[in-house]
PDB file of N, CA and C in Angstrom:
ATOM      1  N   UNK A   1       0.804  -1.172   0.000  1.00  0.00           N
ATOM      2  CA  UNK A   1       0.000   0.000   0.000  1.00  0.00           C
ATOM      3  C   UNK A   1       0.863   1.258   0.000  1.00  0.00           C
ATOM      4  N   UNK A   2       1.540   1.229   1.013  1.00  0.00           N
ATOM      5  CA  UNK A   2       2.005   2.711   1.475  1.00  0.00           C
ATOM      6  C   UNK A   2       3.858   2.427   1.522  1.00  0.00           C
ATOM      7  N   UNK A   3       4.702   3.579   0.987  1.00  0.00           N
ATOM      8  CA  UNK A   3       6.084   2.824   1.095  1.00  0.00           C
ATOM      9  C   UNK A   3       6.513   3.800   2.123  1.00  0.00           C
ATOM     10  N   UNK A   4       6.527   3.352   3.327  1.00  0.00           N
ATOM     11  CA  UNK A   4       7.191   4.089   4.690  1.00  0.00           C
ATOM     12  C   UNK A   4       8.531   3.982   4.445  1.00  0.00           C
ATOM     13  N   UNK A   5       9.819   3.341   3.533  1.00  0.00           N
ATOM     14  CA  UNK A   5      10.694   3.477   3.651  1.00  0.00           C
ATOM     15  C   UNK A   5      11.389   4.659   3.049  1.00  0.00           C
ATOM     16  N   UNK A   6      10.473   5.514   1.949  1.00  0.00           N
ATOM     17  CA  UNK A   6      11.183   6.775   1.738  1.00  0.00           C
ATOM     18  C   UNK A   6      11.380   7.674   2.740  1.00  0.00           C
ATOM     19  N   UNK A   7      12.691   9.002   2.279  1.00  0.00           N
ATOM     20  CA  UNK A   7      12.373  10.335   3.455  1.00  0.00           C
ATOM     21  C   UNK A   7      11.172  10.947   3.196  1.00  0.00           C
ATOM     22  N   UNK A   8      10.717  11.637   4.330  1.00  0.00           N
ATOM     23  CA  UNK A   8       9.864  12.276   4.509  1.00  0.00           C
ATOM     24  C   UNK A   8       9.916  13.378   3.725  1.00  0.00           C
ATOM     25  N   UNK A   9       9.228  14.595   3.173  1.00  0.00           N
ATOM     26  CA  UNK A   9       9.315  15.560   2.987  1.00  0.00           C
ATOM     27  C   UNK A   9      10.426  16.195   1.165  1.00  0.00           C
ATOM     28  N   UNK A  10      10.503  14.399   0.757  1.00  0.00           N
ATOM     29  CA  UNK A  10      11.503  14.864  -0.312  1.00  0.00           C
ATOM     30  C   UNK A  10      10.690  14.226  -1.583  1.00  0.00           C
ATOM     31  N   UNK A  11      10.500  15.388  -2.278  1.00  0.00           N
ATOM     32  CA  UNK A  11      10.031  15.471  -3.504  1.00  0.00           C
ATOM     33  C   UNK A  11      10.819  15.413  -4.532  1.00  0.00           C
ATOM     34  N   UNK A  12      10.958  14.346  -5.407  1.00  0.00           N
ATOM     35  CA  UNK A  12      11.814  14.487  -7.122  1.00  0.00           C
ATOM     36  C   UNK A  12      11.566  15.934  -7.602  1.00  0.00           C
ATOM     37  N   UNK A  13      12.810  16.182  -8.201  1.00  0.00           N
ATOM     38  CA  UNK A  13      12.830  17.589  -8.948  1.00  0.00           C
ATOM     39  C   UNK A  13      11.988  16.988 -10.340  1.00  0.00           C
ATOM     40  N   UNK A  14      10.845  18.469 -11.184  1.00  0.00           N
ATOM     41  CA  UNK A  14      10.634  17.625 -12.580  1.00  0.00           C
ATOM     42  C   UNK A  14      11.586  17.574 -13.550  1.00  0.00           C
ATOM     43  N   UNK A  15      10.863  16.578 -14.594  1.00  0.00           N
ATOM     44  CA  UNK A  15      11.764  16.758 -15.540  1.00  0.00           C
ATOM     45  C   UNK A  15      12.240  17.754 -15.878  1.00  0.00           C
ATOM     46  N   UNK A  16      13.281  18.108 -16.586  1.00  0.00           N
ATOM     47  CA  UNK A  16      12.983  19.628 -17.462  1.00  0.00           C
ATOM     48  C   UNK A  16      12.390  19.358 -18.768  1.00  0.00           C
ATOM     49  N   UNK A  17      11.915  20.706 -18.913  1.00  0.00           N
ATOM     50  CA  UNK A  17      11.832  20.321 -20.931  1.00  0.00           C
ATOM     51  C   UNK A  17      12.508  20.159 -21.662  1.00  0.00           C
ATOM     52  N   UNK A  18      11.956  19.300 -22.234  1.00  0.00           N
ATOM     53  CA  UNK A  18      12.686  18.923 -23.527  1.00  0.00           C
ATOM     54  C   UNK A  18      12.660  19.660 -24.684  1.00  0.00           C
ATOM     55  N   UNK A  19      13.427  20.620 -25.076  1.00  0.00           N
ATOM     56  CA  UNK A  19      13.442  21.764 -26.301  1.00  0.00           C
ATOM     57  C   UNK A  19      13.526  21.137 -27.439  1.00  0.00           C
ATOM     58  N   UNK A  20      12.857  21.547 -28.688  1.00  0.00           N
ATOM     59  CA  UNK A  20      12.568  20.912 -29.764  1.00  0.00           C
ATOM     60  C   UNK A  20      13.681  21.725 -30.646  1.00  0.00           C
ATOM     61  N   UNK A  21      14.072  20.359 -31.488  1.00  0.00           N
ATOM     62  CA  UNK A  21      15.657  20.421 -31.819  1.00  0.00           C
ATOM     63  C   UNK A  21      15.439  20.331 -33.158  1.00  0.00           C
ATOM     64  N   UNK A  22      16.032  20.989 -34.245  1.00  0.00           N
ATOM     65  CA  UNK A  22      16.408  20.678 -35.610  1.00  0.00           C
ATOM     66  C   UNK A  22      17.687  19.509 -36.005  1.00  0.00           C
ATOM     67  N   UNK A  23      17.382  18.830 -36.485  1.00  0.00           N
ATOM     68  CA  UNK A  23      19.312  17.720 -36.932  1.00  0.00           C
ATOM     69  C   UNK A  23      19.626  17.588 -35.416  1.00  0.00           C
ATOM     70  N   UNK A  24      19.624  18.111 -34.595  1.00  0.00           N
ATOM     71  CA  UNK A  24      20.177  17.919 -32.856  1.00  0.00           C
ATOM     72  C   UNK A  24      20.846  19.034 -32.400  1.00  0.00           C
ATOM     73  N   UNK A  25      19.930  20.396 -33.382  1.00  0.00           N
ATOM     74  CA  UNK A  25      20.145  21.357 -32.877  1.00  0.00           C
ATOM     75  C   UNK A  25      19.407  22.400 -32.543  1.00  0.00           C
ATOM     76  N   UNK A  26      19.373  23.146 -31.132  1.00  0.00           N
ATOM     77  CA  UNK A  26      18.420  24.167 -30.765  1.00  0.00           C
ATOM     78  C   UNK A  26      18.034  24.967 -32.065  1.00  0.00           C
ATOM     79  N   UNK A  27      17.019  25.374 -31.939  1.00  0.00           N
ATOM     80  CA  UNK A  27      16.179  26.302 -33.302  1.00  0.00           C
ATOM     81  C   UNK A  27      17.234  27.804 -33.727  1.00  0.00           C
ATOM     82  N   UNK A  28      17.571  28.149 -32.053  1.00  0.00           N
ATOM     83  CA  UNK A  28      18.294  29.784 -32.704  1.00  0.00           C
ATOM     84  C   UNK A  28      20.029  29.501 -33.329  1.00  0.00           C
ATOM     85  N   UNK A  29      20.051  27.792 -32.870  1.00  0.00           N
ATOM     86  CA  UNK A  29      21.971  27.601 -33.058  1.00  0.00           C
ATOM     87  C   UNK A  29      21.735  27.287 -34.240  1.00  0.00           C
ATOM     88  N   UNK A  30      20.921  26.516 -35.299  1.00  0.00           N
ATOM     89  CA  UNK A  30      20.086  25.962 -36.605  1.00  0.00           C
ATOM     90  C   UNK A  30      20.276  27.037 -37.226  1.00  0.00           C
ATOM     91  N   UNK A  31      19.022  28.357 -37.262  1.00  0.00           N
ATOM     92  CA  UNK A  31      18.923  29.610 -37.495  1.00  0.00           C
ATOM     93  C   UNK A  31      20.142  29.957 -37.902  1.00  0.00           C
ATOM     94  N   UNK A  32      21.071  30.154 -36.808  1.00  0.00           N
ATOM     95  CA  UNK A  32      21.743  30.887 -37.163  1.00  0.00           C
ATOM     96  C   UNK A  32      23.386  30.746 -37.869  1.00  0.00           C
ATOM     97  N   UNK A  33      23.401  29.048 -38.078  1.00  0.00           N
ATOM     98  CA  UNK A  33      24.204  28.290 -38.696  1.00  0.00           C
ATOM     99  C   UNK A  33      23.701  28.311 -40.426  1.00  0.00           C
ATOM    100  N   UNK A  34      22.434  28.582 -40.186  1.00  0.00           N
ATOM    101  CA  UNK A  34      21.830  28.798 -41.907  1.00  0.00           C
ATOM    102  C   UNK A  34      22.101  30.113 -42.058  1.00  0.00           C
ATOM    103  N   UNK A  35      22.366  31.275 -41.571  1.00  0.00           N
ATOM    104  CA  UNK A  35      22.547  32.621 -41.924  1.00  0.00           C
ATOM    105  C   UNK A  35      23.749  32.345 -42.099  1.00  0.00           C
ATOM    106  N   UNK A  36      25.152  32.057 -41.438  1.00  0.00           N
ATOM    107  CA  UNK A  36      26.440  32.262 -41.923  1.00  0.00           C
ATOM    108  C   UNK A  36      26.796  31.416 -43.385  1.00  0.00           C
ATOM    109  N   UNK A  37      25.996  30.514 -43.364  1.00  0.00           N
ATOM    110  CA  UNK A  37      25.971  29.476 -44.135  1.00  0.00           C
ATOM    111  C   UNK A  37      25.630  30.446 -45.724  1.00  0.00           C
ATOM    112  N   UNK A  38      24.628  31.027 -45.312  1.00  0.00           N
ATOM    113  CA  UNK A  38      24.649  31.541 -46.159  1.00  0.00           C
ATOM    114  C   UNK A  38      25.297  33.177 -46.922  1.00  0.00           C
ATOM    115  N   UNK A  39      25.786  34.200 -45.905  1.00  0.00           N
ATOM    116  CA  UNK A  39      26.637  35.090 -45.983  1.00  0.00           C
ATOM    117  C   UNK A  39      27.609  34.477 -46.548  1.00  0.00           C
ATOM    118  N   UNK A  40      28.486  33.250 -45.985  1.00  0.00           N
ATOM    119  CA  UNK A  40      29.513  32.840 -46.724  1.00  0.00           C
ATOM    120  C   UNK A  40      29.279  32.332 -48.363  1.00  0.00           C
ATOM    121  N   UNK A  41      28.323  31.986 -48.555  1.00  0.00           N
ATOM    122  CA  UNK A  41      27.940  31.401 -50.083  1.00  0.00           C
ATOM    123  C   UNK A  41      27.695  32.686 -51.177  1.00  0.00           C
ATOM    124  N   UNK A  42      27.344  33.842 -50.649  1.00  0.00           N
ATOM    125  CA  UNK A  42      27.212  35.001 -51.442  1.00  0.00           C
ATOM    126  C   UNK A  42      28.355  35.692 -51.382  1.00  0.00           C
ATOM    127  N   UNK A  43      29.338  35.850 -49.822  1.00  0.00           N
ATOM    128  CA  UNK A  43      31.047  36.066 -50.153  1.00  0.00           C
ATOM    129  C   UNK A  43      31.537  35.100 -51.331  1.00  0.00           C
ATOM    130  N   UNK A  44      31.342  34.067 -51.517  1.00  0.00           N
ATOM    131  CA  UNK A  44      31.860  33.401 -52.676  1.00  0.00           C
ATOM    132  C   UNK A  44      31.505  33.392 -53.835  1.00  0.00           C
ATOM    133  N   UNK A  45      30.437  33.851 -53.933  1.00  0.00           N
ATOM    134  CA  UNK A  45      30.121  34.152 -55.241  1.00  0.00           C
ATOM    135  C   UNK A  45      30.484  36.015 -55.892  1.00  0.00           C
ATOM    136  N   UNK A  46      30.761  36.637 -54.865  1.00  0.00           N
ATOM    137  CA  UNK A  46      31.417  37.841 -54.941  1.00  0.00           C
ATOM    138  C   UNK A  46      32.615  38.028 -55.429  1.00  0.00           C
ATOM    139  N   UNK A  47      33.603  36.934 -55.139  1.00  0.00           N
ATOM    140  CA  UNK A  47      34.626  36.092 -55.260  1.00  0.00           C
ATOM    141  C   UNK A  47      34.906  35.985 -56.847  1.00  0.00           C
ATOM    142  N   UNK A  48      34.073  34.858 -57.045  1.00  0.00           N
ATOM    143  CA  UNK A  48      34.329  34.105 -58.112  1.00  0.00           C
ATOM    144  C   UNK A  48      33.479  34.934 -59.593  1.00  0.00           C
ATOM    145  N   UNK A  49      31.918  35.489 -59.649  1.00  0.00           N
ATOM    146  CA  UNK A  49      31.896  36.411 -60.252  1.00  0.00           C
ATOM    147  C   UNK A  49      31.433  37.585 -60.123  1.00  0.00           C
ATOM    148  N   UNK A  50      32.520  39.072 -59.773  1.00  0.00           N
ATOM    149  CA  UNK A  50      31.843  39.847 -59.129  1.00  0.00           C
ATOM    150  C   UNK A  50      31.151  40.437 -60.398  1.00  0.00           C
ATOM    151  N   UNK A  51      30.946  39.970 -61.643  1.00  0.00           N
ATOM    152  CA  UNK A  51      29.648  41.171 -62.569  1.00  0.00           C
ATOM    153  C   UNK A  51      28.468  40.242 -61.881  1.00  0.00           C
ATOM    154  N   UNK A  52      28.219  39.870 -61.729  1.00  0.00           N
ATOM    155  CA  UNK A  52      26.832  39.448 -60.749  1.00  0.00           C
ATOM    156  C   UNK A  52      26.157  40.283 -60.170  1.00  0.00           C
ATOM    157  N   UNK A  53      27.108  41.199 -59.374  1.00  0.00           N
ATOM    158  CA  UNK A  53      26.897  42.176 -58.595  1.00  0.00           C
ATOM    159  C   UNK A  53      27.674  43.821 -59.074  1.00  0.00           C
ATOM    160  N   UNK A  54      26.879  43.936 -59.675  1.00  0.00           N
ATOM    161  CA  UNK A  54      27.891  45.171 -60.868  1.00  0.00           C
ATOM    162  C   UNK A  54      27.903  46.501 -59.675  1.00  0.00           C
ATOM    163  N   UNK A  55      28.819  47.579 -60.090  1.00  0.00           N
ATOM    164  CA  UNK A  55      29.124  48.545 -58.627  1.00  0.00           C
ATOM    165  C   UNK A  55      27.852  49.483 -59.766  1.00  0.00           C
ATOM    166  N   UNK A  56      27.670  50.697 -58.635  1.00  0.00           N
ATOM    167  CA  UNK A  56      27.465  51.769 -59.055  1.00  0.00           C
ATOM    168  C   UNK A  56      28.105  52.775 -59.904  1.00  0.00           C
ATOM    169  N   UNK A  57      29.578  52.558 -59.285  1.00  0.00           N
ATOM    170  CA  UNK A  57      30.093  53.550 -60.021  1.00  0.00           C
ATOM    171  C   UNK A  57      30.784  53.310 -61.569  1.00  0.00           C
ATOM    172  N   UNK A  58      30.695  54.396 -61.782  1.00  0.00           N
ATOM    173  CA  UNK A  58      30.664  54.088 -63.622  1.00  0.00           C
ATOM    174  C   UNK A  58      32.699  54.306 -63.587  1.00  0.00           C
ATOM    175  N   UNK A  59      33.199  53.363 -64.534  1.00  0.00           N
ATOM    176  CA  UNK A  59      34.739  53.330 -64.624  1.00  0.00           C
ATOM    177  C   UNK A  59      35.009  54.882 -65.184  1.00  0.00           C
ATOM    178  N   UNK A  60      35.775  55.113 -64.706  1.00  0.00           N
ATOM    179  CA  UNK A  60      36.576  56.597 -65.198  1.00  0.00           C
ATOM    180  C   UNK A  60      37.887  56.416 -66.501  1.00  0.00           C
ATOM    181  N   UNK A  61      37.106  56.634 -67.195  1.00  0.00           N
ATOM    182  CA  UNK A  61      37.953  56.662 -68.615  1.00  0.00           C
ATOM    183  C   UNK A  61      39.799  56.930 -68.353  1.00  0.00           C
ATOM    184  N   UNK A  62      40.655  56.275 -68.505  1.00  0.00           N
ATOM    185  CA  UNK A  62      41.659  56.448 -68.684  1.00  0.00           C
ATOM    186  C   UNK A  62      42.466  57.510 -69.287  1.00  0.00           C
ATOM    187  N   UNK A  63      43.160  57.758 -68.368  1.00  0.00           N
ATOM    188  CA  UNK A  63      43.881  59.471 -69.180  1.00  0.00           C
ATOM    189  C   UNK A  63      44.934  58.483 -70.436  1.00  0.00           C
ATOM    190  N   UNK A  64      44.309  59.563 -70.878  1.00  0.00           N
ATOM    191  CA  UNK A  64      45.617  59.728 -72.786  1.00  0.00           C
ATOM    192  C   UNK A  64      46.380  60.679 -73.228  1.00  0.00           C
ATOM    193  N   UNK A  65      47.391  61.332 -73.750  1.00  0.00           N
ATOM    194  CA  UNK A  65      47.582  62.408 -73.579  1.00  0.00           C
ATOM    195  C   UNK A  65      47.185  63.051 -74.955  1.00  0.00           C
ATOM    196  N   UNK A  66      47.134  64.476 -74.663  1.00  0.00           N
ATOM    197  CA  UNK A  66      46.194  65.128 -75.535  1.00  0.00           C
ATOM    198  C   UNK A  66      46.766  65.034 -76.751  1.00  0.00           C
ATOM    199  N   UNK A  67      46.201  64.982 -78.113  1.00  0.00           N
ATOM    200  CA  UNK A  67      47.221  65.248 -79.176  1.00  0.00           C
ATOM    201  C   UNK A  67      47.398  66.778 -79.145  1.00  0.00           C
ATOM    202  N   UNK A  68      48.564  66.293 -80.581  1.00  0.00           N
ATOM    203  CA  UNK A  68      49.576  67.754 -80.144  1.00  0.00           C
ATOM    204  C   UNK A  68      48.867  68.598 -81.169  1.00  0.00           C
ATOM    205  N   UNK A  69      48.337  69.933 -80.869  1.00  0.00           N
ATOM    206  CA  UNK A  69      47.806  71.269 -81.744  1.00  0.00           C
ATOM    207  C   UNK A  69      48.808  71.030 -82.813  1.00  0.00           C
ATOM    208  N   UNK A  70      48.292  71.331 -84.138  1.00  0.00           N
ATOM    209  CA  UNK A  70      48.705  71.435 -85.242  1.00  0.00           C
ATOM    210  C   UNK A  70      49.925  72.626 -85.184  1.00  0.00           C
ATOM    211  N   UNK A  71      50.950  72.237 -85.661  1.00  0.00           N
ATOM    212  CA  UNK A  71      51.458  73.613 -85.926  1.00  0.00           C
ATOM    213  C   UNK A  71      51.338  74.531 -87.687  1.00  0.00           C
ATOM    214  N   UNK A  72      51.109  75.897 -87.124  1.00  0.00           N
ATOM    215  CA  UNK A  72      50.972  76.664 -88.427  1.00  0.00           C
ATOM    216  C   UNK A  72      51.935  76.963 -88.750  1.00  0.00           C
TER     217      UNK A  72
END
């Protein structure tokens, strides 16, 4: 019926929760393993072709030197 051989007054701690895991990993360590994951994949493609990502600024024509005025 009754188990008199425990202590008195001592209660099991509960479980804790159990946090729901991606692959066997917390959601924000997941998260945020897919963001570098992906910063690094667009550094590499910056890399390898930067007209992908064309600049703003327009190339500045190369100096030449002027031709020479005719002489009269």
């Amino acid at each position: 019926m009754h188990n008199h051989e425990h202590e008195h007054g001592h209660i099991p701690p509960p479980d804790l929760p159990q946090h729901k895991t991606y692959i066997g990993f917390r959601p924000h360590i997941f998260i945020g393993g897919l963001v570098l994951i992906a910063i690094l994949f667009l550094y590499l493609l910056l890399l390898v072709r930067p007209s992908l990502w064309p600049s703003s600024a327009q190339p500045t024509p190369s100096s030449t030197p002027a031709a020479p005025a005719p002489a009269n």
